[in-house]
C-alpha atoms as a PDB file:
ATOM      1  CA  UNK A   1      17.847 -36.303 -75.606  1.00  0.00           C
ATOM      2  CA  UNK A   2      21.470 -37.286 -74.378  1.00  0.00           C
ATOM      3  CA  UNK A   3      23.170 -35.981 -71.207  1.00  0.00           C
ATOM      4  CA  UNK A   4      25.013 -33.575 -73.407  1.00  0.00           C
ATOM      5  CA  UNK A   5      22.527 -32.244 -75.510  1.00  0.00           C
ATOM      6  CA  UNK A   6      21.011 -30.886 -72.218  1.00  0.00           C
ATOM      7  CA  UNK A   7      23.745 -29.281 -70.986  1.00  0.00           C
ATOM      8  CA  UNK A   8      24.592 -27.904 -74.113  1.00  0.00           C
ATOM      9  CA  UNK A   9      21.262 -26.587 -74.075  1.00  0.00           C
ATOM     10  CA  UNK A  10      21.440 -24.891 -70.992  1.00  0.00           C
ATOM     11  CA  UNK A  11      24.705 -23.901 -71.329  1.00  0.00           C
ATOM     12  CA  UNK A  12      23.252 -21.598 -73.990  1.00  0.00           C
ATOM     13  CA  UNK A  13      20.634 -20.267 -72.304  1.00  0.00           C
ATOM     14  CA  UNK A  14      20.898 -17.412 -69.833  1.00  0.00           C
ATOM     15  CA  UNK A  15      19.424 -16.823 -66.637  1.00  0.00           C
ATOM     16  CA  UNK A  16      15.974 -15.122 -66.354  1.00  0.00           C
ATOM     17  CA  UNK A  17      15.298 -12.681 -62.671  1.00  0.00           C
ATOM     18  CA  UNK A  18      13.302 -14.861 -60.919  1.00  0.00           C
ATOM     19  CA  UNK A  19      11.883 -13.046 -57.883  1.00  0.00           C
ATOM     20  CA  UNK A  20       9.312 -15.441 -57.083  1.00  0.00           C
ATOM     21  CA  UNK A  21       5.561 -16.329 -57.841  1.00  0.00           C
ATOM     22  CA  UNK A  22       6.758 -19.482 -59.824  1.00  0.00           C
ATOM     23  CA  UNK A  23       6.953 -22.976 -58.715  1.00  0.00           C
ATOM     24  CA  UNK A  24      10.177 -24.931 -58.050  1.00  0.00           C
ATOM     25  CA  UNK A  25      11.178 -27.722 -60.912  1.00  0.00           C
ATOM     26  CA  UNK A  26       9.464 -30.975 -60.896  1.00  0.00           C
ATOM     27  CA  UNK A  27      11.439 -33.685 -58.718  1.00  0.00           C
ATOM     28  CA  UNK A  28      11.476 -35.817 -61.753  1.00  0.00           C
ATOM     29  CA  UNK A  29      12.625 -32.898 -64.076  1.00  0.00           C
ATOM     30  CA  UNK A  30      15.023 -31.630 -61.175  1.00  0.00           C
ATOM     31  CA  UNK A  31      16.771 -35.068 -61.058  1.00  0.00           C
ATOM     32  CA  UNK A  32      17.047 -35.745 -65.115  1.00  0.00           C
ATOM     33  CA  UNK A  33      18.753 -32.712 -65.666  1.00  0.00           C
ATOM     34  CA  UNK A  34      21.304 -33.238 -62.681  1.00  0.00           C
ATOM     35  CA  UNK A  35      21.871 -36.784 -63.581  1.00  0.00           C
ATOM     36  CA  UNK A  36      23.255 -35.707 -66.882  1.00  0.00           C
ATOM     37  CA  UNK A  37      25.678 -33.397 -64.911  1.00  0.00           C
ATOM     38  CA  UNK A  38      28.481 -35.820 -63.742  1.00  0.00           C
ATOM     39  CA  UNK A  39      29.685 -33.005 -61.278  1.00  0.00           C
ATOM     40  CA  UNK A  40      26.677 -31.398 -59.611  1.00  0.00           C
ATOM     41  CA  UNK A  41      24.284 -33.936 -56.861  1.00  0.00           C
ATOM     42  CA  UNK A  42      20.801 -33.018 -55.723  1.00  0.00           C
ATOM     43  CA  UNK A  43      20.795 -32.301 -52.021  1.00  0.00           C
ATOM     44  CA  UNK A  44      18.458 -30.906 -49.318  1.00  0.00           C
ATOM     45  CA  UNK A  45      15.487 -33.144 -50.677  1.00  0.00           C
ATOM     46  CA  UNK A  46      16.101 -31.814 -53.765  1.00  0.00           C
ATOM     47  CA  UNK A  47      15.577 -27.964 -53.429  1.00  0.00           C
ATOM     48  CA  UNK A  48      19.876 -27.679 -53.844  1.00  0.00           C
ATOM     49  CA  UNK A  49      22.087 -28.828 -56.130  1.00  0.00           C
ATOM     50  CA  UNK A  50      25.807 -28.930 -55.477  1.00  0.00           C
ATOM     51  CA  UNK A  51      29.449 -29.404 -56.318  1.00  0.00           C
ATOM     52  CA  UNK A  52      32.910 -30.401 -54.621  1.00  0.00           C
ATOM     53  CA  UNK A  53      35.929 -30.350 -55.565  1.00  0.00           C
ATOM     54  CA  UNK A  54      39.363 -30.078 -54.598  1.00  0.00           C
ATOM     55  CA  UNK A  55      42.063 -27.692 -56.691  1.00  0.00           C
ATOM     56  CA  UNK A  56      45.610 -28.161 -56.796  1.00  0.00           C
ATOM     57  CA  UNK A  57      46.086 -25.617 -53.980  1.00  0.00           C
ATOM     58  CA  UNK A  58      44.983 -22.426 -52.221  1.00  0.00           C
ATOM     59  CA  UNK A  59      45.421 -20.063 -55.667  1.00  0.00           C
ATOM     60  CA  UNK A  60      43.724 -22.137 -57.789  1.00  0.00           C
ATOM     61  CA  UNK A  61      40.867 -22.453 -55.610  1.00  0.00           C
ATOM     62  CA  UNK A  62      40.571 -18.518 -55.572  1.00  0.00           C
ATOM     63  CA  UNK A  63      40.900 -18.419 -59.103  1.00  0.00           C
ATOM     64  CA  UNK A  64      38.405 -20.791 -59.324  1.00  0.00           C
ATOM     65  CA  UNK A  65      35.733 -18.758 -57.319  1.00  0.00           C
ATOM     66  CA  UNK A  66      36.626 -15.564 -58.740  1.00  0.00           C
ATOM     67  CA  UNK A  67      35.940 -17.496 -62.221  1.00  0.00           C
ATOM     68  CA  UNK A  68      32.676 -18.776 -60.679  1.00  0.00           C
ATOM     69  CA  UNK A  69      31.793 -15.411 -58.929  1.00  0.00           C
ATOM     70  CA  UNK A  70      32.307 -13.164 -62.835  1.00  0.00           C
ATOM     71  CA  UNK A  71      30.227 -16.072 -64.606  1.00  0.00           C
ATOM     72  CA  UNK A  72      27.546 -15.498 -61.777  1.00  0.00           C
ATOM     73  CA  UNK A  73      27.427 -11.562 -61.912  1.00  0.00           C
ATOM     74  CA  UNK A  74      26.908 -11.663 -65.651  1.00  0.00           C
ATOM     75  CA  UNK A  75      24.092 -14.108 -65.807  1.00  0.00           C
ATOM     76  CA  UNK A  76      22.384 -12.438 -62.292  1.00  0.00           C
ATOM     77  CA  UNK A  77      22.110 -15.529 -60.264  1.00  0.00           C
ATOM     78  CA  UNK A  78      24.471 -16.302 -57.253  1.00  0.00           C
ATOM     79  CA  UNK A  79      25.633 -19.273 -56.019  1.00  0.00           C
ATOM     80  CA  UNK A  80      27.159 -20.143 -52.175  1.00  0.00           C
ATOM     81  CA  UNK A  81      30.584 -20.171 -52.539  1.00  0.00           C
ATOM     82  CA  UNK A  82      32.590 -22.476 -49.963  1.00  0.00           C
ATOM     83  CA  UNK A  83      36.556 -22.903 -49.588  1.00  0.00           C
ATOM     84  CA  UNK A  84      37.572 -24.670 -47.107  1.00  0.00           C
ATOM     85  CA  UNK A  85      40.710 -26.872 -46.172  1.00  0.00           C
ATOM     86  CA  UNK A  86      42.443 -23.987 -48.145  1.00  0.00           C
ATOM     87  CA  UNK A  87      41.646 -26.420 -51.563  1.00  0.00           C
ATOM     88  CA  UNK A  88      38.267 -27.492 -50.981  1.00  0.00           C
ATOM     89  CA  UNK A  89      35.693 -25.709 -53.197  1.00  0.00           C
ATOM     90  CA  UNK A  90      31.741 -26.514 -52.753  1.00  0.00           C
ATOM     91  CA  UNK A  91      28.926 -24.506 -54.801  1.00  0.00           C
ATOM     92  CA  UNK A  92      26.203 -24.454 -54.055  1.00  0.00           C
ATOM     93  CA  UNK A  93      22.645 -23.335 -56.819  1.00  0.00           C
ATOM     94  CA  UNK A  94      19.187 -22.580 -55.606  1.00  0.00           C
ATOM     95  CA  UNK A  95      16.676 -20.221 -56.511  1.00  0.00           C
ATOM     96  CA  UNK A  96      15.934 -18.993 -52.773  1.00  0.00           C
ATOM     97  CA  UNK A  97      13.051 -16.517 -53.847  1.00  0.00           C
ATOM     98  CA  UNK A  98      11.179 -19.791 -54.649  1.00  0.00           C
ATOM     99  CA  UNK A  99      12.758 -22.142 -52.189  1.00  0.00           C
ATOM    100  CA  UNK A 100      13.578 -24.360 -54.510  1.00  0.00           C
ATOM    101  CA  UNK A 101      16.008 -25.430 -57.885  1.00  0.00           C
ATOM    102  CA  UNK A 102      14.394 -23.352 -61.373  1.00  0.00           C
ATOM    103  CA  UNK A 103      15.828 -23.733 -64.731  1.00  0.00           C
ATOM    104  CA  UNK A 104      18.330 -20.459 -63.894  1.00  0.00           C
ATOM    105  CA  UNK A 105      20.327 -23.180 -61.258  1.00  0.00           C
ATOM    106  CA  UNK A 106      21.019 -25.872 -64.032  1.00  0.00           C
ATOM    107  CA  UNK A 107      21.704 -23.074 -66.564  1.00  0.00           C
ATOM    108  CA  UNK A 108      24.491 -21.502 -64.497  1.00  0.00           C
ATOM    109  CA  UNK A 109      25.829 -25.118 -63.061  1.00  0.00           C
ATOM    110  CA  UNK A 110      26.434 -26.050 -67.303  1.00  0.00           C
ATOM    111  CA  UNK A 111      27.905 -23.071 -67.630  1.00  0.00           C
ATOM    112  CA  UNK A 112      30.307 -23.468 -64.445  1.00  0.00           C
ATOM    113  CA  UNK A 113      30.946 -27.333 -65.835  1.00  0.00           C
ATOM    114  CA  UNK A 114      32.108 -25.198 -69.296  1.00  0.00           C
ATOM    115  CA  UNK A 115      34.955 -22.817 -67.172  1.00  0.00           C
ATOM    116  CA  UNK A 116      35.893 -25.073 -64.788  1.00  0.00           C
ATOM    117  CA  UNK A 117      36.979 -28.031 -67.622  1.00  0.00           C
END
C-alpha cells in the first residue's frame, strides 16, 4: 500500500469515541502511517503526533484553527491547538483516554492534510 492510499483511507474513515480500555497503536504501525504523512512527526516517544506550520499572517492562522477546530467537532476528537508568533500554528493528535496515538489521531490528521492543502 502507497503513502496515499493510506491517507486516502483514513481520510475516509471517521473517528470512533474512544474512552479507553483499548491499547495505544503499535510503534511500528504508529510510525508507517505517519511516515506516509509528509506534514505530521511522531513526538513524545511516540504517544503524539504533530504539525507546524507557519501561515501568511495572523488571519490566516485563525482561519486556519477555526477550520481545524469545525473538522474536529464533527468527527468528536480534539486536537491542541497552538498559535504562536501571531503565524505559527502547531497541532497537536493524541488519544489521551489511552495515553497514547489510536487510529481516530491519523484519521483526523488526513483529514486536516485534506483542508489545509
Amino acid at each position: 500500500m502507497s503513502a496515499s492510499d493510506t491517507i486516502d483511507s483514513l481520510a475516509k474513515k471517521h473517528c470512533v469515541s474512544c474512552e479507553g480500555g483499548i491499547e495505544p497503536l503499535a510503534a511500528d504501525v504508529a510510525k508507517d502511517w505517519c511516515d506516509s504523512m509528509s506534514h505530521w512527526s511522531l513526538v513524545e516517544d511516540g504517544k503524539m503526533i504533530r504539525r507546524r506550520m507557519n501561515t501568511r499572517n495572523f488571519q490566516t492562522g485563525l482561519k486556519h484553527v477555526q477550520t481545524v477546530g469545525e473538522l474536529a467537532e464533527q468527527e468528536g476528537h480534539h486536537p491542541d491547538l497552538h498559535l504562536t508568533g501571531y503565524r505559527h500554528l502547531t497541532i497537536e493528535l493524541t488519544t489521551h483516554a489511552i495515553g497514547g496515538l489510536s487510529e481516530n489521531d491519523f484519521i483526523l490528521a488526513a483529514k486536516i492534510d485534506r483542508v489545509l492543502s
